[in-house]
C-alpha atoms as a PDB file:
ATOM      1  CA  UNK A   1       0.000   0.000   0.000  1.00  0.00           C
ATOM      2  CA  UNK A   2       1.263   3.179  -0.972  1.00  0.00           C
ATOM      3  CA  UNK A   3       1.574   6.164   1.676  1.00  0.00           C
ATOM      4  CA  UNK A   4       1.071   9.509   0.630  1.00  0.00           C
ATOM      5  CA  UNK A   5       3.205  12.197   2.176  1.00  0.00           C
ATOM      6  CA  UNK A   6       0.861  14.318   4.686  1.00  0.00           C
ATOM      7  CA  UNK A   7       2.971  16.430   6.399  1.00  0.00           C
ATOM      8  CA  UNK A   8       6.565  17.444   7.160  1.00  0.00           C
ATOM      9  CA  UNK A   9       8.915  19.788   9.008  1.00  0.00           C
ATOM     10  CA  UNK A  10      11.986  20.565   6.558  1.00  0.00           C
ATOM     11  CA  UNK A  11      14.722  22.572   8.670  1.00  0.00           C
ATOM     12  CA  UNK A  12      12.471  23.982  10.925  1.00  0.00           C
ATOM     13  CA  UNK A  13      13.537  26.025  13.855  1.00  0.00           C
ATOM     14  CA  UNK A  14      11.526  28.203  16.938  1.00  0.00           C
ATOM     15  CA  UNK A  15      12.602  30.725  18.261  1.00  0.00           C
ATOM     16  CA  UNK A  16      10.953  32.599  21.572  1.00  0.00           C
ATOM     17  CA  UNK A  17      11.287  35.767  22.520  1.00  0.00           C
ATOM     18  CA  UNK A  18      13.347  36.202  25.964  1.00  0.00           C
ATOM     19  CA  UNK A  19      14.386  31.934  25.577  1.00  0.00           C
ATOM     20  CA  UNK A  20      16.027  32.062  22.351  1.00  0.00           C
ATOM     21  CA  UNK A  21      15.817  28.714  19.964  1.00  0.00           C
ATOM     22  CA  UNK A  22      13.812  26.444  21.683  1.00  0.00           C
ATOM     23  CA  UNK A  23      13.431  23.942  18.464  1.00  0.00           C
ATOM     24  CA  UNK A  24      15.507  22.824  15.455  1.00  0.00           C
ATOM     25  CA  UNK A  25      16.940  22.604  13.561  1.00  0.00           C
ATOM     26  CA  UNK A  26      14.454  19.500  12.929  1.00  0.00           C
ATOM     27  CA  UNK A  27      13.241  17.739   9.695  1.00  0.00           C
ATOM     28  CA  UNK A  28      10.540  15.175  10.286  1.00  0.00           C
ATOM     29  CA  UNK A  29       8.022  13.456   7.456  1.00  0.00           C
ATOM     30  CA  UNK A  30       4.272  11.929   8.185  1.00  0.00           C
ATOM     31  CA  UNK A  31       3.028   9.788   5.869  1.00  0.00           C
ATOM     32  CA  UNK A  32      -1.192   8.369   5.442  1.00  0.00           C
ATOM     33  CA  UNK A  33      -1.831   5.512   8.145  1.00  0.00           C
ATOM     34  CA  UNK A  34       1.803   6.183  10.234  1.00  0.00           C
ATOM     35  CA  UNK A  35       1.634   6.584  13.745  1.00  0.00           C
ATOM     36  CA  UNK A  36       4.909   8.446  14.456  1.00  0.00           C
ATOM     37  CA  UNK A  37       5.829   9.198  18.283  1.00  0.00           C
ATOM     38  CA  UNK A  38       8.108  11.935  19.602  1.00  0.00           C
ATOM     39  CA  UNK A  39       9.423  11.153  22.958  1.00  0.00           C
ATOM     40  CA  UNK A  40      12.093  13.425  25.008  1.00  0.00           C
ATOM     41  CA  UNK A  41      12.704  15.285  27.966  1.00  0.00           C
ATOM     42  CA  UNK A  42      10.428  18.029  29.107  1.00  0.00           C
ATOM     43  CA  UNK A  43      10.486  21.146  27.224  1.00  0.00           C
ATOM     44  CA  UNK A  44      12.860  19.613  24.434  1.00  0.00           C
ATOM     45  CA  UNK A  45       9.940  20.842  22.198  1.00  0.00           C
ATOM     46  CA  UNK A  46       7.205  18.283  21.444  1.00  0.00           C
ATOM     47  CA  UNK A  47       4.420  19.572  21.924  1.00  0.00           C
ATOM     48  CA  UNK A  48       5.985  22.602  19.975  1.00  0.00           C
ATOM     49  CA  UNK A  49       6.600  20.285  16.877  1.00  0.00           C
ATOM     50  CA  UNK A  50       2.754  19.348  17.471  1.00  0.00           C
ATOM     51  CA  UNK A  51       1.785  22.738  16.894  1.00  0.00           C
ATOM     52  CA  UNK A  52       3.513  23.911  14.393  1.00  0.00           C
ATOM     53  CA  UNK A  53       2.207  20.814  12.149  1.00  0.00           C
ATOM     54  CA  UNK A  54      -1.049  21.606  13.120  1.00  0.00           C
ATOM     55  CA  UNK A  55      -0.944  25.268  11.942  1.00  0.00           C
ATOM     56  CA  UNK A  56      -1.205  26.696  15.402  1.00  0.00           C
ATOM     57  CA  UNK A  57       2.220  28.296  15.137  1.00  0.00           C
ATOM     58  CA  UNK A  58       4.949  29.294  12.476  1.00  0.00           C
ATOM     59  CA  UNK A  59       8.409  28.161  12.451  1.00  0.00           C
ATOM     60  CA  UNK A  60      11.166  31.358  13.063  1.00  0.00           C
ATOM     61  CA  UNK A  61      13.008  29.816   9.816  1.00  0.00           C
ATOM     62  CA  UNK A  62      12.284  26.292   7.544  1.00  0.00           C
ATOM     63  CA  UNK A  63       9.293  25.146   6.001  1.00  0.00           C
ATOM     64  CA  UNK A  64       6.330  23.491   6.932  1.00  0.00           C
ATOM     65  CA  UNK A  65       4.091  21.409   4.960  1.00  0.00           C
ATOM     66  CA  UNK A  66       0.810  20.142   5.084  1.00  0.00           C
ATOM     67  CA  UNK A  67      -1.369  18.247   2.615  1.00  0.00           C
ATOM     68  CA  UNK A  68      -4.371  18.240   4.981  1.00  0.00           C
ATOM     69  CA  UNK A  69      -6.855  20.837   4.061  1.00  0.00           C
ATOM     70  CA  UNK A  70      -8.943  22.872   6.294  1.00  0.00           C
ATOM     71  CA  UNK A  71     -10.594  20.707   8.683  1.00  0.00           C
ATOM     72  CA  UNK A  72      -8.582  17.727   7.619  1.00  0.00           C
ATOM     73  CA  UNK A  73      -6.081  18.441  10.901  1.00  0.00           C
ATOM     74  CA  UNK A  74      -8.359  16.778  14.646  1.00  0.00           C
ATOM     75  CA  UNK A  75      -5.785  17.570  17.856  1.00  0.00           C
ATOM     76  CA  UNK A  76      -6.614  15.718  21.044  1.00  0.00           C
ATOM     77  CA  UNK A  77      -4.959  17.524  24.191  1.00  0.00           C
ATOM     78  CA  UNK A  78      -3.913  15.939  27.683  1.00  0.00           C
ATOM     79  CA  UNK A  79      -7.061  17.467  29.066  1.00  0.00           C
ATOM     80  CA  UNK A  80     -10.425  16.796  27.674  1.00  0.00           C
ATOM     81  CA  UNK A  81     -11.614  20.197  26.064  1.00  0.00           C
ATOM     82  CA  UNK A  82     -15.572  18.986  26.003  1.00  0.00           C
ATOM     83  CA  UNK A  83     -17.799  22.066  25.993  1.00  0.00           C
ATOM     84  CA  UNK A  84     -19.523  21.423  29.958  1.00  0.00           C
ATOM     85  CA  UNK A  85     -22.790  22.698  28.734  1.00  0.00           C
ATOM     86  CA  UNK A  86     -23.378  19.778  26.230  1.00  0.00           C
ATOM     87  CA  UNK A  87     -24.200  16.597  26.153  1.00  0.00           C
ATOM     88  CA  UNK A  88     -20.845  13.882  24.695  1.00  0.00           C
ATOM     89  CA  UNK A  89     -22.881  13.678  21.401  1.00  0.00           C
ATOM     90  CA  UNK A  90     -23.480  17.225  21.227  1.00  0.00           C
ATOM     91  CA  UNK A  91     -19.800  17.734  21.756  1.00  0.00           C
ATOM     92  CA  UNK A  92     -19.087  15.041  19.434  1.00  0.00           C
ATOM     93  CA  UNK A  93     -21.540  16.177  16.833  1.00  0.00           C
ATOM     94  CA  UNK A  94     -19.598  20.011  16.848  1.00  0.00           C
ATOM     95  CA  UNK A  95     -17.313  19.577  14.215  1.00  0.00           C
ATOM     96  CA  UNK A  96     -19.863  18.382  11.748  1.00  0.00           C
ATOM     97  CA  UNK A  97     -22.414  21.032  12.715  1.00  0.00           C
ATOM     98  CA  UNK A  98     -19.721  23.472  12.419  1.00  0.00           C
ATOM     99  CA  UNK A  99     -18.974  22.109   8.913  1.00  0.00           C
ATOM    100  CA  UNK A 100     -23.625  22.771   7.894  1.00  0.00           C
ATOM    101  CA  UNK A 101     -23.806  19.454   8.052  1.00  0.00           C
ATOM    102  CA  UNK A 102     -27.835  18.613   9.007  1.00  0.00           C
ATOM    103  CA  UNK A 103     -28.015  18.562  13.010  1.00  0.00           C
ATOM    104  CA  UNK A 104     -30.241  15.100  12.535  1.00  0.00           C
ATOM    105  CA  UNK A 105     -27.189  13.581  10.189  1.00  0.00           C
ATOM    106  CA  UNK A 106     -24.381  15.277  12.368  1.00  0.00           C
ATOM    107  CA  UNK A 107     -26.315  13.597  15.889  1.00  0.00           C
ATOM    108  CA  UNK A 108     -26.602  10.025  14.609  1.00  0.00           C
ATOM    109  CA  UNK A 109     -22.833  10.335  13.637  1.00  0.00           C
ATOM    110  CA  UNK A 110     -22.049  11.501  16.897  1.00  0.00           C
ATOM    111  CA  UNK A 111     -23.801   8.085  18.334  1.00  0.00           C
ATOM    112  CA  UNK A 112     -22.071   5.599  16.380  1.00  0.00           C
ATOM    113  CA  UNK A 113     -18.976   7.582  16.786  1.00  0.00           C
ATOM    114  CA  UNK A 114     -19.429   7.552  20.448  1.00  0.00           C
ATOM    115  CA  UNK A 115     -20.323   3.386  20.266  1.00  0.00           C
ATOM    116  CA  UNK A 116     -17.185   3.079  18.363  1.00  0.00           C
ATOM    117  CA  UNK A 117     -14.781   4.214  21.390  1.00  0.00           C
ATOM    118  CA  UNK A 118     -17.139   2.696  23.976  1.00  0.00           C
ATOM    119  CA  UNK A 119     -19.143   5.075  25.218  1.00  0.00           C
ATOM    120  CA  UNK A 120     -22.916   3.993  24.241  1.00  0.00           C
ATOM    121  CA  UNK A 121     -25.239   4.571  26.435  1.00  0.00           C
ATOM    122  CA  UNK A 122     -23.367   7.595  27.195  1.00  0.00           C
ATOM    123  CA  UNK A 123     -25.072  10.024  24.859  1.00  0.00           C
ATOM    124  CA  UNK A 124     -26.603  12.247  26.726  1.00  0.00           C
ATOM    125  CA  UNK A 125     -24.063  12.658  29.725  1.00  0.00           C
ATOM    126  CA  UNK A 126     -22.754  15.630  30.162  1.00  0.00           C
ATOM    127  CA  UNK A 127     -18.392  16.081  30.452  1.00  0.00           C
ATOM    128  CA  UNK A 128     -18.947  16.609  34.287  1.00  0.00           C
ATOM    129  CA  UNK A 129     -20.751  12.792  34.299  1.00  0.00           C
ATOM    130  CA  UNK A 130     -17.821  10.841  32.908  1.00  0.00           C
ATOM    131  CA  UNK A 131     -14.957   9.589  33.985  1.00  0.00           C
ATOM    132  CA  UNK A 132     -11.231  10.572  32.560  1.00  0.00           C
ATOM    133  CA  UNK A 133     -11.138   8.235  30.842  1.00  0.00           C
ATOM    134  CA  UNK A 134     -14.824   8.415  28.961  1.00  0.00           C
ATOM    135  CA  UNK A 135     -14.134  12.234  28.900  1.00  0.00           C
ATOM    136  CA  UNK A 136     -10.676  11.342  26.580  1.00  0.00           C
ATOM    137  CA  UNK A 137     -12.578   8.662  24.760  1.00  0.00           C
ATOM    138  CA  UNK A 138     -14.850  11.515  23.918  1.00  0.00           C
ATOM    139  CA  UNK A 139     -12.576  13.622  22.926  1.00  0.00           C
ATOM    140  CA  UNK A 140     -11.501  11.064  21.125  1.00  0.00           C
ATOM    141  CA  UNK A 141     -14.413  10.439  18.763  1.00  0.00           C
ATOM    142  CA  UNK A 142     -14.639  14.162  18.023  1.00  0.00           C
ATOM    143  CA  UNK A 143     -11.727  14.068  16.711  1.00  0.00           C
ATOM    144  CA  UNK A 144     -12.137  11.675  14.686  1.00  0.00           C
ATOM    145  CA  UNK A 145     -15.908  11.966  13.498  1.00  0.00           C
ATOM    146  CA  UNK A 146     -14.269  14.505  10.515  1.00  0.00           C
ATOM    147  CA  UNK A 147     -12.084  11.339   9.130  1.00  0.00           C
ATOM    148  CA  UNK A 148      -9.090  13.398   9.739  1.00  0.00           C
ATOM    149  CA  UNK A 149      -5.868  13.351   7.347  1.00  0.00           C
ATOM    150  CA  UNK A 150      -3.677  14.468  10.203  1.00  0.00           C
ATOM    151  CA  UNK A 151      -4.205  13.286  13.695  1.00  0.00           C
ATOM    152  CA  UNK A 152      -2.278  15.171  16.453  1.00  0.00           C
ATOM    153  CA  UNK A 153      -2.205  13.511  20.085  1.00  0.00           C
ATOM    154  CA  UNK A 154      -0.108  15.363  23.056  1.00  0.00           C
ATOM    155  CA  UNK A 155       0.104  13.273  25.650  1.00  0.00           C
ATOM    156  CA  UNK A 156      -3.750  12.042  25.706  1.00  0.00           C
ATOM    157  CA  UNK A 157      -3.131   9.521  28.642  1.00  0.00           C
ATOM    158  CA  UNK A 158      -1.151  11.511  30.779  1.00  0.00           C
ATOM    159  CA  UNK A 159      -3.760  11.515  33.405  1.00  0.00           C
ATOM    160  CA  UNK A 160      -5.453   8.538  33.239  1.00  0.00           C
ATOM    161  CA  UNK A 161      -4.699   5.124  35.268  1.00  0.00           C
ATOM    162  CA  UNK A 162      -2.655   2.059  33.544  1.00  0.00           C
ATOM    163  CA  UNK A 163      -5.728   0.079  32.993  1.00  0.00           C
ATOM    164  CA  UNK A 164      -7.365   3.066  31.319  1.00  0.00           C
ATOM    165  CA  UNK A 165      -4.361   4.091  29.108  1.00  0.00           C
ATOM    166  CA  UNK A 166      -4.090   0.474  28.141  1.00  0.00           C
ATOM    167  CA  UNK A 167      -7.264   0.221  26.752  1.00  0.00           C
ATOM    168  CA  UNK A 168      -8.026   3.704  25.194  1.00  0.00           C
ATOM    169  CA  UNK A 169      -4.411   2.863  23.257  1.00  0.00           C
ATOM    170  CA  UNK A 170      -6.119  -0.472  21.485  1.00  0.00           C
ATOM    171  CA  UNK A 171      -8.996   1.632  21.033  1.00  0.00           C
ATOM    172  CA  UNK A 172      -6.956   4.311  18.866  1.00  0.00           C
ATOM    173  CA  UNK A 173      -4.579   1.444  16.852  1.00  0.00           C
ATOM    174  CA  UNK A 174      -7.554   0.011  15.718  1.00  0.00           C
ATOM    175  CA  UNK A 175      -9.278   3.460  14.599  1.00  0.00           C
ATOM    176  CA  UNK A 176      -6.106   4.258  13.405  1.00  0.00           C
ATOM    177  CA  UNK A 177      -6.640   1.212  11.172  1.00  0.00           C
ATOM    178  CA  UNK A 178      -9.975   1.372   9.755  1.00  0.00           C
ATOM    179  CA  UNK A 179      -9.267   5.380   9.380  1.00  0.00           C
ATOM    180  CA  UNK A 180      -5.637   5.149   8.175  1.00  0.00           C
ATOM    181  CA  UNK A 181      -4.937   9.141   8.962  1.00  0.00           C
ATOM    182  CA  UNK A 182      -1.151  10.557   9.622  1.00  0.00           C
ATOM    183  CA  UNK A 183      -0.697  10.684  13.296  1.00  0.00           C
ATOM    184  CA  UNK A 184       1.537  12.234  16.106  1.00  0.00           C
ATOM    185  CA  UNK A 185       1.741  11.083  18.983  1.00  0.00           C
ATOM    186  CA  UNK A 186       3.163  12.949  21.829  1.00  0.00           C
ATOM    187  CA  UNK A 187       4.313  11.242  24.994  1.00  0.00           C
ATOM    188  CA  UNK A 188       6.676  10.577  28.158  1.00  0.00           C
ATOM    189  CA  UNK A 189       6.171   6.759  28.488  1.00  0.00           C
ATOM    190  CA  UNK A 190       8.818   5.219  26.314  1.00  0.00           C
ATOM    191  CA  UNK A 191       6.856   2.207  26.627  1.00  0.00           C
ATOM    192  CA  UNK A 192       3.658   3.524  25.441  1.00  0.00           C
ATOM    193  CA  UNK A 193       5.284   4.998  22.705  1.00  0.00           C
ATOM    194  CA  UNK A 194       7.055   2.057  21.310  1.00  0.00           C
ATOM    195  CA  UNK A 195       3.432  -0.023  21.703  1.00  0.00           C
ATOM    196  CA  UNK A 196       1.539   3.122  19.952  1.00  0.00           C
ATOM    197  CA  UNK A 197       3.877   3.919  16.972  1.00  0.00           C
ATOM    198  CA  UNK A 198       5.694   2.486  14.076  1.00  0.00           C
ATOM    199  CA  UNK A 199       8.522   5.048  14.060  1.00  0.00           C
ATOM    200  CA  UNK A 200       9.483   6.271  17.390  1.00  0.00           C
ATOM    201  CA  UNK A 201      11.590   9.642  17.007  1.00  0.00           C
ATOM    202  CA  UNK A 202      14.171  10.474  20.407  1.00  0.00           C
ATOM    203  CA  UNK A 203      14.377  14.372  20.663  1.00  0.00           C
ATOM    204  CA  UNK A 204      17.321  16.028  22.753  1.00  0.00           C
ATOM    205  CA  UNK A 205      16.328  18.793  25.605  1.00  0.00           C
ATOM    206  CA  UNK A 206      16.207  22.615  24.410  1.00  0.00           C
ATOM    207  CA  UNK A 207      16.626  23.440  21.862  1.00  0.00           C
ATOM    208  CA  UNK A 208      15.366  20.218  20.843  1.00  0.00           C
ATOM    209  CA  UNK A 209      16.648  18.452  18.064  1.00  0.00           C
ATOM    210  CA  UNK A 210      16.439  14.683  16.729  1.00  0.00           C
ATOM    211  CA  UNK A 211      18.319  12.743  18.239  1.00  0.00           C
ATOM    212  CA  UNK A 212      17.283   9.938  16.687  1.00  0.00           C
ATOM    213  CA  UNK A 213      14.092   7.523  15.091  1.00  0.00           C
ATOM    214  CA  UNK A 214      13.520   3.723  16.288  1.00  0.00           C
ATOM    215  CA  UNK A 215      11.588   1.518  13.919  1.00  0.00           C
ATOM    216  CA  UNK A 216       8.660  -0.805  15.857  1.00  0.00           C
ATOM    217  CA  UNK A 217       8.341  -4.413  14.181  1.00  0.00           C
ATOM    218  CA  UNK A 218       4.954  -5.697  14.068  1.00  0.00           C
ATOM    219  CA  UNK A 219       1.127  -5.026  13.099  1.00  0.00           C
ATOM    220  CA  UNK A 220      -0.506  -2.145  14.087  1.00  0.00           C
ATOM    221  CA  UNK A 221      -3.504  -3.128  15.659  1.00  0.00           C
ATOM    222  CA  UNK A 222      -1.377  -5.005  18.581  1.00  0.00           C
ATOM    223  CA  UNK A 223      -1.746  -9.122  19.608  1.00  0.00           C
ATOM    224  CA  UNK A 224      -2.240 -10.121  23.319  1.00  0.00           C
ATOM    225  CA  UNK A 225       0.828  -9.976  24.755  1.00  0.00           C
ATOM    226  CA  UNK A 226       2.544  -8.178  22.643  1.00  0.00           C
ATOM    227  CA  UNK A 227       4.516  -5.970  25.300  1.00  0.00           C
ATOM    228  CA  UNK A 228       6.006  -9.331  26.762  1.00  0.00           C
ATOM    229  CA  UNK A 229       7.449 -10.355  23.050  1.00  0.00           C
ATOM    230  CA  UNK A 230      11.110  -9.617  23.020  1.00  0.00           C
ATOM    231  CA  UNK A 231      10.964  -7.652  20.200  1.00  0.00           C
ATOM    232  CA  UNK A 232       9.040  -5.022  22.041  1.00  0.00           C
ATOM    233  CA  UNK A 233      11.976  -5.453  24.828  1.00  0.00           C
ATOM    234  CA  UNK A 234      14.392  -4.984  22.942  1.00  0.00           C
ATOM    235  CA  UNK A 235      12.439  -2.073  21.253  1.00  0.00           C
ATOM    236  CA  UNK A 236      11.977  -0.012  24.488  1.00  0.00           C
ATOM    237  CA  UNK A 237      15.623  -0.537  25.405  1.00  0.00           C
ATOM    238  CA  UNK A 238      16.876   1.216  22.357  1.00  0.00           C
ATOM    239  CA  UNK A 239      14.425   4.001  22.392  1.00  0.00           C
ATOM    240  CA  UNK A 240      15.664   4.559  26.505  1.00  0.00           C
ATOM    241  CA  UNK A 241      19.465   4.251  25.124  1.00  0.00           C
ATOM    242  CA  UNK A 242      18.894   6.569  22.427  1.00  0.00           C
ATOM    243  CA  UNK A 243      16.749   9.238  24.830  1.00  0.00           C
ATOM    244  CA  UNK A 244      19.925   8.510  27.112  1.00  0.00           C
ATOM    245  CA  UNK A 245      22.664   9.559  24.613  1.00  0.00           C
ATOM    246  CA  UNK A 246      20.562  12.569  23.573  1.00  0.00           C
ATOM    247  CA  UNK A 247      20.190  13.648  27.178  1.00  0.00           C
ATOM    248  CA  UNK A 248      23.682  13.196  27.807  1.00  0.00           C
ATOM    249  CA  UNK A 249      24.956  14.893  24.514  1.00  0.00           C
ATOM    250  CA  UNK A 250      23.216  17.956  25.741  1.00  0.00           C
ATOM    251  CA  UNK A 251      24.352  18.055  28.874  1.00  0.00           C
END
């Protein structure tokens, strides 16, 4: 299956006033149906990199390119950002609305989107009536109820328990492979993001820099037991050693 090219970062660098550089120089491609994770120290510029492919900011110097179209880019923060007032398939229903699509069509879309990361039944409850873990999986489904092109995650699971961020990251592998979009995905966990991605990519502290990309062997929607193979070991040991060297270089 061919991939098609969906965005990149080509020499791109931040600067901030009163910090200086705080990113780049950093070149980074994202191809249809790749789940690519950054991983790195805090403030080595992540969630910088996240914003800056999905138009929220503009490199100081290099390019930035982005085949998704308006409304093509969905970004799912650590926090839920559900509106409190509505109901989850109101909230989920939003982006469609937003787009004139009928408020019947854009509803029942919202339902099955909603059934799709396990939350049926849920409908009507508003963001203060769910969990963390049914407010991400909310989030969630917004995001996705546009069939993004570009899916941007920053560290989604941050503040849920392991049992919850174990099963919300099946549920987004196997969205991820029925809705094959480009996808970030921002996180701390070296584990998680060697079980989430196919390309793992080790950034350096400030001003944050590749330090270097891990490939992950095996299907994307993930077997049982796939975190006790020891390819996955072996996996998470040379993401840590890379994160280790670029931590070190810096230093």
């Amino acid at each position: 299956m061919s991939r098609r090219l969906i965005a990149s970062l080509s020499a791109v660098e931040v600067d901030y006033a009163g910090r200086g550089r705080v990113l780049g120089p950093v070149d980074l491609s994202l191809a249809s149906g790749e789940i690519v994770a950054l991983v790195g120290p805090s403030g080595c510029g992540k969630s910088t990199a996240l914003r800056l492919l999905a138009g929220l900011e503009t490199p100081t110097r290099g390019e930035v390119t982005r085949a998704a179209g308006r409304g093509e880019t969905s970004v799912v923060f650590q926090a839920p950002t559900l509106a409190p007032w509505m109901s989850a398939a109101a909230n989920v229903a939003l982006p469609l609305e937003l787009a004139d699509l009928p408020a019947r069509e854009a509803r029942a879309q919202a339902v099955e989107a909603l059934a799709k990361v396990g939350l049926k039944g849920a409908e009507a409850a508003r963001p203060a009536q769910l969990s963390g873990g049914m407010a991400m999986r909310a989030s969630l489904a917004r995001a996705l109820i546009t069939r993004p092109r570009l899916l941007l995650l920053d560290e989604p699971f941050a503040a849920l328990d392991e049992i919850t961020r174990r099963a919300l990251a099946d549920d987004v592998l196997a969205l991820v492979n029925e809705l094959a979009p480009a996808v970030i995905f921002v996180t701390h966990n070296v584990e998680e993001a060697v079980y989430m991605a196919g390309r793992v990519v080790v950034m350096c502290p400030a001003p944050g820099r590749i330090a270097g990309e891990v490939t992950v062997e095996g299907p994307l929607v993930r077997p049982p037991g796939f975190r006790t193979t020891e390819g996955f070991r072996a996996t998470v040991e040379a993401v840590s050693s890379l994160l280790a060297q670029g931590v070190g270089a810096a230093a």
